[in-house]
Protein backbone atom coordinates (compact mmCIF):
# COMPACT_ATOMS: atom_id res chain seq x y z
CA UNK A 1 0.00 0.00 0.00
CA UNK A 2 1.92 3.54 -0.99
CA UNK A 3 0.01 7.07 0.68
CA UNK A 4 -1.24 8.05 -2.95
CA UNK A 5 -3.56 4.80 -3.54
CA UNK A 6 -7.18 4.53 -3.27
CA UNK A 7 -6.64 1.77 -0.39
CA UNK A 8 -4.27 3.91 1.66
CA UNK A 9 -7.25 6.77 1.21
CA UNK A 10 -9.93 4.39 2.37
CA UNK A 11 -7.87 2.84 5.11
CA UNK A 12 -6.96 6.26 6.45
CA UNK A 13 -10.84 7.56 6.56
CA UNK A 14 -11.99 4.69 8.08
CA UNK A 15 -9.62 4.50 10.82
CA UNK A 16 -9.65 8.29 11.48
CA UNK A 17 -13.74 8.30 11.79
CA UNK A 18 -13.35 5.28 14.09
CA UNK A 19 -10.74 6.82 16.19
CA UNK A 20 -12.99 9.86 16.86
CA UNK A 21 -15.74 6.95 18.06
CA UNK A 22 -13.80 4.56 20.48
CA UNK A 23 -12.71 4.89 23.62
CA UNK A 24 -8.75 5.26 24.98
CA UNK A 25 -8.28 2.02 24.81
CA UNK A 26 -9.44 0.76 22.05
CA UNK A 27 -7.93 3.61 19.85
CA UNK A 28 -4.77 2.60 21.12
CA UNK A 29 -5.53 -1.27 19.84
CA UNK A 30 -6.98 0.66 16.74
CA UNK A 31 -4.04 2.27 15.74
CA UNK A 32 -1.58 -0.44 16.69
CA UNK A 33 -4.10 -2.37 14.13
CA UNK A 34 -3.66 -0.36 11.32
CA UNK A 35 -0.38 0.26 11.09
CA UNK A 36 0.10 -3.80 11.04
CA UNK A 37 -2.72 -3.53 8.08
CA UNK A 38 -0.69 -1.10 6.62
CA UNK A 39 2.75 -2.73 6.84
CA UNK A 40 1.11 -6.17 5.75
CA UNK A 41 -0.10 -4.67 2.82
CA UNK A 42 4.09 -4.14 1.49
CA UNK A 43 5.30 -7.52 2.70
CA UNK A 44 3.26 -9.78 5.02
CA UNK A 45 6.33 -12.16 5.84
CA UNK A 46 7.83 -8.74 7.77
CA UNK A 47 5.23 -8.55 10.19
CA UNK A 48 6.45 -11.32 12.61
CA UNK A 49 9.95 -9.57 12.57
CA UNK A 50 8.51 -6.17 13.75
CA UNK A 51 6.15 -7.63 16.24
CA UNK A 52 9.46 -9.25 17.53
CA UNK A 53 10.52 -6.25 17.44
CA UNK A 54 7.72 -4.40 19.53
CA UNK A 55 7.49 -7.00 22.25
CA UNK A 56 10.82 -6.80 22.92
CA UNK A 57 11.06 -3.02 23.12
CA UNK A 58 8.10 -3.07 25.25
CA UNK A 59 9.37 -5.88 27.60
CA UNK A 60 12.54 -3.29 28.11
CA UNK A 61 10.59 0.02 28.42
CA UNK A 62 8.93 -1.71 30.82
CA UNK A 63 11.47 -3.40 32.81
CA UNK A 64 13.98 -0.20 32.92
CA UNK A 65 12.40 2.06 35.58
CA UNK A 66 14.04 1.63 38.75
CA UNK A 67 16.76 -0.69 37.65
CA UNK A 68 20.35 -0.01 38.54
CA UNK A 69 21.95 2.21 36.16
CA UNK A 70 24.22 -1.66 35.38
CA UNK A 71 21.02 -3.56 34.83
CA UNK A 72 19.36 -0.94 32.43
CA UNK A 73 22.79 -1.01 30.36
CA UNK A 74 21.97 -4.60 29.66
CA UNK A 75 18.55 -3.97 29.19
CA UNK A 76 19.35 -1.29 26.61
CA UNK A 77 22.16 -3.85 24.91
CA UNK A 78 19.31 -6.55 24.45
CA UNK A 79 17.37 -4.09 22.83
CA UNK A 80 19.92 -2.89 20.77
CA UNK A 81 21.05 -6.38 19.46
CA UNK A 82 18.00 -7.35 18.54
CA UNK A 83 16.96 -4.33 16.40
CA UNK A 84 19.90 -4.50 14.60
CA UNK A 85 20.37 -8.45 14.37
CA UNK A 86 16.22 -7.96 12.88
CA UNK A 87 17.63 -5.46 10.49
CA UNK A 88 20.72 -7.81 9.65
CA UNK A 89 18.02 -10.49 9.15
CA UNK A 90 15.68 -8.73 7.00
CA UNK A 91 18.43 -7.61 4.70
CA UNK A 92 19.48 -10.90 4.31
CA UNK A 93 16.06 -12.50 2.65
């Protein structure tokens, strides 16, 4: 899907009016929705590699508050190796 098709167009009015409808919550789940729709749309076999990706910056944005400043090093380096070993990996096929 590129921003000037009709499916990006239609994609983008319907989430916007149901944004403006739903609750916190669910506009968060909303969002996160679409933009996996809208990834999916370029190459499906990507989206396991950035929800690998998500979880595991979520796992250490969650895990860093009131760590010492050693342990959030390490929790930073995970992060960091992963991203770029998912990059190195997606260049690769």
């Amino acid at each position: 899907m590129i921003f000037n098709s009709l499916t990006y167009l239609l994609l983008l009015v319907t989430v916007v009016v149901l944004y403006w409808h739903l609750p916190y919550r669910a506009r968060l789940l909303l969002i996160f929705g679409s933009s996996l729709l809208f990834y999916g749309f370029w190459r499906v076999e990507f989206l396991p590699v950035l929800l690998l990706s998500v979880v595991t910056d979520y796992w250490v944005a969650r895990a860093l508050p009131g760590k010492a400043q050693r342990a959030r090093q390490k929790l930073l380096l995970v992060s960091l190796v992963v991203n770029l070993g998912l990059l190195f990996y997606t260049r690769l096929i």
